[in-house]
PDB file of N, CA and C in Angstrom:
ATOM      1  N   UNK A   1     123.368 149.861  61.499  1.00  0.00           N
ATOM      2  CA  UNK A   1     123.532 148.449  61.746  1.00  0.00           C
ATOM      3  C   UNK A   1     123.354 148.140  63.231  1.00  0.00           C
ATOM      4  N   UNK A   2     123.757 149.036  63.933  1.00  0.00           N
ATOM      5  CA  UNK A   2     123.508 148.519  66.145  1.00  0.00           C
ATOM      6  C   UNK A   2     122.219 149.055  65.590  1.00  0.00           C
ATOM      7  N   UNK A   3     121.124 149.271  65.278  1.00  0.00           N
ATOM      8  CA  UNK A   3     119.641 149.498  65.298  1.00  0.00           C
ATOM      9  C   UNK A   3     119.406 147.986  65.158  1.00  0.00           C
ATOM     10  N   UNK A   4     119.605 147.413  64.246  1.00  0.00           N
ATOM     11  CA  UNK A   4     119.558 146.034  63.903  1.00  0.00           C
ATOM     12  C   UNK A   4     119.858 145.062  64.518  1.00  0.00           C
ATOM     13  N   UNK A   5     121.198 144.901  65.540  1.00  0.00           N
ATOM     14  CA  UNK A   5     121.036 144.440  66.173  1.00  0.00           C
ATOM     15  C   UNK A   5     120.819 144.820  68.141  1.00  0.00           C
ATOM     16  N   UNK A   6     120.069 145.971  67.546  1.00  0.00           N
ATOM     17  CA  UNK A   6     119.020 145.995  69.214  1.00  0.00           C
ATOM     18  C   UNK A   6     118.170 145.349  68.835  1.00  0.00           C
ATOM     19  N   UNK A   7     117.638 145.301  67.813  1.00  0.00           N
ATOM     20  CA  UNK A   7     116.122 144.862  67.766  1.00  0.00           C
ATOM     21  C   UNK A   7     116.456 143.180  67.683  1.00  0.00           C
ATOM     22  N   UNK A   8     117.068 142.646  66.692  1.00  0.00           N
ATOM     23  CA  UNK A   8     117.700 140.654  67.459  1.00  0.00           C
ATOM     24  C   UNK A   8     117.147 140.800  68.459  1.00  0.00           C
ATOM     25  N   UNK A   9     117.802 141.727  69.604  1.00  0.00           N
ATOM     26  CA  UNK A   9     118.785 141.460  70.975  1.00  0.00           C
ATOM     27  C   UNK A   9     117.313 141.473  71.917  1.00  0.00           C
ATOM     28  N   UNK A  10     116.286 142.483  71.253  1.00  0.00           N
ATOM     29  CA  UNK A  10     114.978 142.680  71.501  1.00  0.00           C
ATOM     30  C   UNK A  10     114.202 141.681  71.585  1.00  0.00           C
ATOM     31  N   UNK A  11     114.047 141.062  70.631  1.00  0.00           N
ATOM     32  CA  UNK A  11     112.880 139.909  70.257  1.00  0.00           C
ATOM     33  C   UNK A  11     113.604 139.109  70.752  1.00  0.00           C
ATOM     34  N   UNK A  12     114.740 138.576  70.923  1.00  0.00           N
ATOM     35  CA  UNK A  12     115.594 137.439  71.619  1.00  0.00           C
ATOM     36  C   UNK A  12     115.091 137.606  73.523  1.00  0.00           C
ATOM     37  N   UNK A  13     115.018 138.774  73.466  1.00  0.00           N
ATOM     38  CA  UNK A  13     114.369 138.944  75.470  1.00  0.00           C
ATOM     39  C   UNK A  13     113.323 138.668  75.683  1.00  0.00           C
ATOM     40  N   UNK A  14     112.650 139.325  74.228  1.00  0.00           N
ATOM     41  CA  UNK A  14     110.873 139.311  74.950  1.00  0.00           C
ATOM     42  C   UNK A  14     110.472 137.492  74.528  1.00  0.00           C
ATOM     43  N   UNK A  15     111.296 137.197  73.361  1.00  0.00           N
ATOM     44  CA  UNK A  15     111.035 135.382  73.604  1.00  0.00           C
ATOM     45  C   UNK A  15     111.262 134.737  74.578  1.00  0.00           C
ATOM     46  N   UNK A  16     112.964 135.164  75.677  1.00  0.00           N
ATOM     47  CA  UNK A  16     112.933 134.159  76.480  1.00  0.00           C
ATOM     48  C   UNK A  16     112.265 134.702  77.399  1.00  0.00           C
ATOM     49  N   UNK A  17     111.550 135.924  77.720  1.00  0.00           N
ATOM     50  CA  UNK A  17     110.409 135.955  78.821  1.00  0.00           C
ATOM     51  C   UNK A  17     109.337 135.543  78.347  1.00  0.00           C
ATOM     52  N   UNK A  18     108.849 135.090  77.049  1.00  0.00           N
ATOM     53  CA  UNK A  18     107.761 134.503  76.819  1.00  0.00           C
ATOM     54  C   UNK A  18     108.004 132.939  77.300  1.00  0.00           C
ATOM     55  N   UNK A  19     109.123 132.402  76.929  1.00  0.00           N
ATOM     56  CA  UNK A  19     109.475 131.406  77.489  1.00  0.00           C
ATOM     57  C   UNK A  19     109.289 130.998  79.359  1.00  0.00           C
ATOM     58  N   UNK A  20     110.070 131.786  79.278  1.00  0.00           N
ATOM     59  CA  UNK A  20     110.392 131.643  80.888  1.00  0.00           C
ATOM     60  C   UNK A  20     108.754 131.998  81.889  1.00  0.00           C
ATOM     61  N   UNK A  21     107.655 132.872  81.143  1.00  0.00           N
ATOM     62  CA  UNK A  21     106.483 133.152  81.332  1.00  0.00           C
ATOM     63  C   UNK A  21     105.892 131.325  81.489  1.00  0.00           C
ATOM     64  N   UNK A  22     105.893 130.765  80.275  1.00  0.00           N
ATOM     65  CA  UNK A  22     105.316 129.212  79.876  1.00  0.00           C
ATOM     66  C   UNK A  22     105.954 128.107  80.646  1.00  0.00           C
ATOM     67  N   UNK A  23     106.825 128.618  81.272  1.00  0.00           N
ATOM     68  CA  UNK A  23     107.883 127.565  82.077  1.00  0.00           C
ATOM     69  C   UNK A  23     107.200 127.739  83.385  1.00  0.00           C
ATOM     70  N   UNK A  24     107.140 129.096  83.907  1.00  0.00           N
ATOM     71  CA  UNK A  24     106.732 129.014  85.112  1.00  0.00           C
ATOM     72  C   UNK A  24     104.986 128.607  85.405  1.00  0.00           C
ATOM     73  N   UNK A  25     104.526 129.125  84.361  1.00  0.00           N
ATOM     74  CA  UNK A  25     103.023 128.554  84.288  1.00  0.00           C
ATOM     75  C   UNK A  25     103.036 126.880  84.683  1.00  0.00           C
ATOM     76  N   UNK A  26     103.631 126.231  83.927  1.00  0.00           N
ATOM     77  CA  UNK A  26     104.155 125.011  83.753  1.00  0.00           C
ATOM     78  C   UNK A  26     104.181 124.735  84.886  1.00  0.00           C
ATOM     79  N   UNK A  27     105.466 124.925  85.794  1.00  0.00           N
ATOM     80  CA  UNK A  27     105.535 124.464  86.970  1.00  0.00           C
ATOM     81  C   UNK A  27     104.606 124.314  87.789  1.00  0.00           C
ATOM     82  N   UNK A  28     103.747 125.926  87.783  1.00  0.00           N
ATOM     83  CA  UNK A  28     102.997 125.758  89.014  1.00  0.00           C
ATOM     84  C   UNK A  28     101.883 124.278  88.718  1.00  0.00           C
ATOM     85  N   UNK A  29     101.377 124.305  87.349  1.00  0.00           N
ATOM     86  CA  UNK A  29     100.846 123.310  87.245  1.00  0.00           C
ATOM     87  C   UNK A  29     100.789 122.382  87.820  1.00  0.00           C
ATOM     88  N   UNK A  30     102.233 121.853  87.253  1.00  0.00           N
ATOM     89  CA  UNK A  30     102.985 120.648  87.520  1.00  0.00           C
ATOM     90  C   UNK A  30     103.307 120.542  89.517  1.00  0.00           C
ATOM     91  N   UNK A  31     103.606 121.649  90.244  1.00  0.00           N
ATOM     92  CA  UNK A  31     102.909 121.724  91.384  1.00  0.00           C
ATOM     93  C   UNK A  31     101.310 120.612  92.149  1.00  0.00           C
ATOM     94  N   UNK A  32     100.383 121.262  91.311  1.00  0.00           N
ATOM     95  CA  UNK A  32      99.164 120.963  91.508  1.00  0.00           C
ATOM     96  C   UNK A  32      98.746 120.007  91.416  1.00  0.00           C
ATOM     97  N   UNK A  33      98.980 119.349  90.271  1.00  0.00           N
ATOM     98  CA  UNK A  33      99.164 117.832  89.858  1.00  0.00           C
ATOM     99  C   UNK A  33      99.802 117.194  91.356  1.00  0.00           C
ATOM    100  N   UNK A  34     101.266 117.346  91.342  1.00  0.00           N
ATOM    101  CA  UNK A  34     102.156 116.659  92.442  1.00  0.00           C
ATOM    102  C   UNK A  34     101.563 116.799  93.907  1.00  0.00           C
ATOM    103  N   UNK A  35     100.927 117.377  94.005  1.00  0.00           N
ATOM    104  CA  UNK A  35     100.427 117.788  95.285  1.00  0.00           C
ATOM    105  C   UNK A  35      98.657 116.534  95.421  1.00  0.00           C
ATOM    106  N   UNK A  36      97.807 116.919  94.305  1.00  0.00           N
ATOM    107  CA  UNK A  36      96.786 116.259  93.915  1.00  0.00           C
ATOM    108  C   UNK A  36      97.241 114.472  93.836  1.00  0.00           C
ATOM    109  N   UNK A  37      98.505 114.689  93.498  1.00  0.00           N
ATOM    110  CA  UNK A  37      98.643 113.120  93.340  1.00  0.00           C
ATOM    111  C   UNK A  37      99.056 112.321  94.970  1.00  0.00           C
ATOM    112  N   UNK A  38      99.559 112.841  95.988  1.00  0.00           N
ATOM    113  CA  UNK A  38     100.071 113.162  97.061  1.00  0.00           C
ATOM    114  C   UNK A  38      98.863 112.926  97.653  1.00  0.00           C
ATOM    115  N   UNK A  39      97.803 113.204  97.557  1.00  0.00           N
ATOM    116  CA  UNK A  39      96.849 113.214  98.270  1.00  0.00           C
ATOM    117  C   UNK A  39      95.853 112.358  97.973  1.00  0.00           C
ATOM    118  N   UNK A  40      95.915 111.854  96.352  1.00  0.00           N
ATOM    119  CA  UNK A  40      95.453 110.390  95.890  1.00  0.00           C
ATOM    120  C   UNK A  40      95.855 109.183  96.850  1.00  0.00           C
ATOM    121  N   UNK A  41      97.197 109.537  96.749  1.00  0.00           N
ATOM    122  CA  UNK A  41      98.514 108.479  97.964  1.00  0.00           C
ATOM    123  C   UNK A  41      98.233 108.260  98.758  1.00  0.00           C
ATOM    124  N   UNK A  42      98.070 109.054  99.383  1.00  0.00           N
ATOM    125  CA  UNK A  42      97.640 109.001 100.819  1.00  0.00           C
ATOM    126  C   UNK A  42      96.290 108.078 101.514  1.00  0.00           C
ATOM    127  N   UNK A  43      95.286 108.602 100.416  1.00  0.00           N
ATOM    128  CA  UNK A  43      94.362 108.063 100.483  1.00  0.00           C
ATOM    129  C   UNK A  43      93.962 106.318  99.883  1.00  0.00           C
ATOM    130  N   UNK A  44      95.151 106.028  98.939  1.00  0.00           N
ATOM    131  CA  UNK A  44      95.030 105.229  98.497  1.00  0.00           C
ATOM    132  C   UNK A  44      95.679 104.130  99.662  1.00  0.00           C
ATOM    133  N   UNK A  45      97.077 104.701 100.514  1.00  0.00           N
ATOM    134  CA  UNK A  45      97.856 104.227 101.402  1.00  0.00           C
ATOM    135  C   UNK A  45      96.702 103.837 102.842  1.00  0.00           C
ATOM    136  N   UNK A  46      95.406 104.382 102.840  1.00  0.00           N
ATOM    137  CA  UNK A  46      94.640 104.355 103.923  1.00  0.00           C
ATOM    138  C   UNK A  46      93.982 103.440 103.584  1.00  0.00           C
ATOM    139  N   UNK A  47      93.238 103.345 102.460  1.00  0.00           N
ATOM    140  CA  UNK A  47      92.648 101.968 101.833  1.00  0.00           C
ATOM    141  C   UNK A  47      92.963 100.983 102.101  1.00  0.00           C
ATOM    142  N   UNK A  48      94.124 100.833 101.933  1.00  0.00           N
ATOM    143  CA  UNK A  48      95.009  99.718 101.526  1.00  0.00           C
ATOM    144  C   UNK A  48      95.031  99.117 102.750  1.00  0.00           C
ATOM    145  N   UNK A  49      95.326  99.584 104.012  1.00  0.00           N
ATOM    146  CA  UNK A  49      95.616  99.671 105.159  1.00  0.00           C
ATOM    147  C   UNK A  49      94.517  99.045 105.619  1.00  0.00           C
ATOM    148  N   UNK A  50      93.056  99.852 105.372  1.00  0.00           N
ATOM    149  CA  UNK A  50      92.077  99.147 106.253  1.00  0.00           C
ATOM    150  C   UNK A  50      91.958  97.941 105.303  1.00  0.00           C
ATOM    151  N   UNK A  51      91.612  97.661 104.292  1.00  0.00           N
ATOM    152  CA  UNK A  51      91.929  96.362 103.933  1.00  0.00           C
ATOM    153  C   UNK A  51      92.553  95.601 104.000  1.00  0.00           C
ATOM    154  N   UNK A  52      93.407  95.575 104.566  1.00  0.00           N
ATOM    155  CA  UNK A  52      94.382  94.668 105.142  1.00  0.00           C
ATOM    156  C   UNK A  52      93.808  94.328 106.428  1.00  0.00           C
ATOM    157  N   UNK A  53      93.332  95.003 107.415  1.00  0.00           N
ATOM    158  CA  UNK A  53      92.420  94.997 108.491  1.00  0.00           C
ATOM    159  C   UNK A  53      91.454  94.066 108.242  1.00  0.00           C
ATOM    160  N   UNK A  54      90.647  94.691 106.807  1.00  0.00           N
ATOM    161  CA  UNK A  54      89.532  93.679 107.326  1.00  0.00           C
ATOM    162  C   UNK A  54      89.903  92.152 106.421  1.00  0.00           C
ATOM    163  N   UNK A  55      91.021  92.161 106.270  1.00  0.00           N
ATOM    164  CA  UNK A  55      91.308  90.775 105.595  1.00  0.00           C
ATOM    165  C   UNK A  55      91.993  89.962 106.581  1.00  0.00           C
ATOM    166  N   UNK A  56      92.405  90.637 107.265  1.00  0.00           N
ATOM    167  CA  UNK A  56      92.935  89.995 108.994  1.00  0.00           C
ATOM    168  C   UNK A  56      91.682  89.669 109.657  1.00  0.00           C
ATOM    169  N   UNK A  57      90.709  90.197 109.694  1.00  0.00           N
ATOM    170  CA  UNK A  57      89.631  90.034 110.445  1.00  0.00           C
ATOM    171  C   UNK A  57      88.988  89.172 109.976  1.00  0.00           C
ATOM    172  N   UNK A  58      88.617  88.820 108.586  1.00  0.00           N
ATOM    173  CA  UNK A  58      87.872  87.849 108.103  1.00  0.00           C
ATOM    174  C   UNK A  58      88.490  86.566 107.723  1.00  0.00           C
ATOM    175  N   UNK A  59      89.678  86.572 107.950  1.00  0.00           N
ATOM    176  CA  UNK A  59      90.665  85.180 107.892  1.00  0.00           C
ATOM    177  C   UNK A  59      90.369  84.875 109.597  1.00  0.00           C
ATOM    178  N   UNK A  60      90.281  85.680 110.664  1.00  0.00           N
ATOM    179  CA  UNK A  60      90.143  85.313 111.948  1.00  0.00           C
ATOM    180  C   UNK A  60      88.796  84.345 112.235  1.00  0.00           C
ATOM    181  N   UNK A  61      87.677  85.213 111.523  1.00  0.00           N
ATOM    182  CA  UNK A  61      86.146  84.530 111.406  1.00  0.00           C
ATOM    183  C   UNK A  61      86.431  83.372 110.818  1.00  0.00           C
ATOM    184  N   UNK A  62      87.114  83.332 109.720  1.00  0.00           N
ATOM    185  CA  UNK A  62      87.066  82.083 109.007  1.00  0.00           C
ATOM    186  C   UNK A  62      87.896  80.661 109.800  1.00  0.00           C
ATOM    187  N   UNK A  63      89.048  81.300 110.568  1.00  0.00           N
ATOM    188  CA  UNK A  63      89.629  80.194 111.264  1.00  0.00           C
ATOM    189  C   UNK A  63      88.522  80.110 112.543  1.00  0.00           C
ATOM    190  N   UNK A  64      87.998  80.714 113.087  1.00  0.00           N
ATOM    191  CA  UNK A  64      86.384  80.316 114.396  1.00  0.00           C
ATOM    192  C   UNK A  64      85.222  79.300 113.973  1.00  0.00           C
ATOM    193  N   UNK A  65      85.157  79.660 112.347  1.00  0.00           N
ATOM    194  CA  UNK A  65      83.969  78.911 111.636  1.00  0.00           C
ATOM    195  C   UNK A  65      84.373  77.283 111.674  1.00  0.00           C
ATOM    196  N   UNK A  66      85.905  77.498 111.464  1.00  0.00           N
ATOM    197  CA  UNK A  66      86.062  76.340 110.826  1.00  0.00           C
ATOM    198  C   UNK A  66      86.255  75.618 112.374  1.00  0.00           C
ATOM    199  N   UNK A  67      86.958  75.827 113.761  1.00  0.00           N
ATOM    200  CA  UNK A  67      87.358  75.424 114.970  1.00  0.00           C
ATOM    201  C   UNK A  67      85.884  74.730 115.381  1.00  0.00           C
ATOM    202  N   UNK A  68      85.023  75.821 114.938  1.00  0.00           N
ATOM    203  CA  UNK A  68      83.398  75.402 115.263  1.00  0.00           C
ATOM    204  C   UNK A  68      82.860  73.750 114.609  1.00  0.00           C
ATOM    205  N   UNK A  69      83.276  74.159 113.389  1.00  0.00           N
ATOM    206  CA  UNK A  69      82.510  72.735 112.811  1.00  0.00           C
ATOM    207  C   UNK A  69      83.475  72.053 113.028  1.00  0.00           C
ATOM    208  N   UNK A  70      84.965  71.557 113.364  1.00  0.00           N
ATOM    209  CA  UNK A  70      85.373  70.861 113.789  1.00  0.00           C
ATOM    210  C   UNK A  70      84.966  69.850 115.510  1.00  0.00           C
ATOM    211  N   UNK A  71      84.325  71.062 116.205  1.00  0.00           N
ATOM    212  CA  UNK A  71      84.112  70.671 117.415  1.00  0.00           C
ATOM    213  C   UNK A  71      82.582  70.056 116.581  1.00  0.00           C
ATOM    214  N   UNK A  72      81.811  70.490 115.883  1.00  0.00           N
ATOM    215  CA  UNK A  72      80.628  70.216 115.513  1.00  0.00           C
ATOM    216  C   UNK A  72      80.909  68.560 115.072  1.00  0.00           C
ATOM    217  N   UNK A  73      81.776  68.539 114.364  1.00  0.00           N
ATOM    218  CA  UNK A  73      81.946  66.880 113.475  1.00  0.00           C
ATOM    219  C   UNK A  73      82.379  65.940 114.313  1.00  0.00           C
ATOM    220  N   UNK A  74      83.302  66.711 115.687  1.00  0.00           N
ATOM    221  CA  UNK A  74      83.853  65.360 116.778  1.00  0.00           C
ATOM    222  C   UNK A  74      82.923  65.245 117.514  1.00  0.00           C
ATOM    223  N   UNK A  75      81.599  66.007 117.338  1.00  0.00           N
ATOM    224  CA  UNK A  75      80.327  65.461 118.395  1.00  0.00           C
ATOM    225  C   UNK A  75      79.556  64.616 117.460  1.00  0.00           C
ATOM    226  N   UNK A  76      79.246  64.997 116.549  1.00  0.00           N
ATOM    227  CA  UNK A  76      78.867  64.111 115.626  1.00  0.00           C
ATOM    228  C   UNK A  76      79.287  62.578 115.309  1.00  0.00           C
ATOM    229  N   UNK A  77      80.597  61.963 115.509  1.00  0.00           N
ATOM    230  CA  UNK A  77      81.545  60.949 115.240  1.00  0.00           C
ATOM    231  C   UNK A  77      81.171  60.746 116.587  1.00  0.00           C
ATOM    232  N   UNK A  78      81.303  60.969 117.825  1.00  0.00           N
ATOM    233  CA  UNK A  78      81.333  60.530 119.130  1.00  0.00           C
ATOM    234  C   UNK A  78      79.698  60.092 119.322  1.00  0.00           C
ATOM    235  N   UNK A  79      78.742  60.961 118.401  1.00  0.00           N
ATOM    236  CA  UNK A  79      77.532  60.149 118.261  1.00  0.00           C
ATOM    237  C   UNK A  79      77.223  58.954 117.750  1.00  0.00           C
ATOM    238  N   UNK A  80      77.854  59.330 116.622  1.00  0.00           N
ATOM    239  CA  UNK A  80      77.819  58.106 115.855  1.00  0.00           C
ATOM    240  C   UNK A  80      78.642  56.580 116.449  1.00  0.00           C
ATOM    241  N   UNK A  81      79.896  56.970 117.212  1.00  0.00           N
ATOM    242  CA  UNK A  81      80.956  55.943 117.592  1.00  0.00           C
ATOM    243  C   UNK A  81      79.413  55.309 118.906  1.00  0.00           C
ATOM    244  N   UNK A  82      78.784  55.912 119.978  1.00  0.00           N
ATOM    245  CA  UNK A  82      77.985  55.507 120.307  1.00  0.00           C
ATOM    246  C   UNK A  82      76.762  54.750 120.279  1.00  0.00           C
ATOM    247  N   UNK A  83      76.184  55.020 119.590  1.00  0.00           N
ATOM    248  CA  UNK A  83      75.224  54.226 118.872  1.00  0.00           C
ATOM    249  C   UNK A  83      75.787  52.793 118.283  1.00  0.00           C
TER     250      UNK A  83
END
């Protein structure tokens, strides 16, 4: 009967090192991923960034365009008030 239960006690080890084998596989995975995603981030965080840049920059052009044709329309009206 202890023959019987070495062998349980047996297949009960070599499962949880099969286990514990699939766990650690797992992790490192799950590593790689976290790391890969980290570096999506980052890059996505840089994007983001210069776009914001050039949306500052092109709201700047857009307030010059518009200062412009304003000076453009009070020469225009000061033509017109002349005549």
């Amino acid at each position: 009967m202890s023959f019987d239960v070495l062998e349980k006690l047996e297949a009960k080890i070599l499962s949880a090192v099969d286990t514990i084998d699939l766990l650690q596989m797992e992790v490192e995975e799950l590593k790689e991923l976290n790391s890969q995603l980290g570096e999506e981030n980052q890059q996505l965080k840089q994007s983001h960034t210069q776009l914001e840049q050039d949306n500052q920059q092109l709201k700047q052009q857009h307030e010059a365009w518009q200062d412009r044709l304003r000076v453009l329309l009070g020469k225009i009206d000061q033509v017109e008030e002349s005549a």
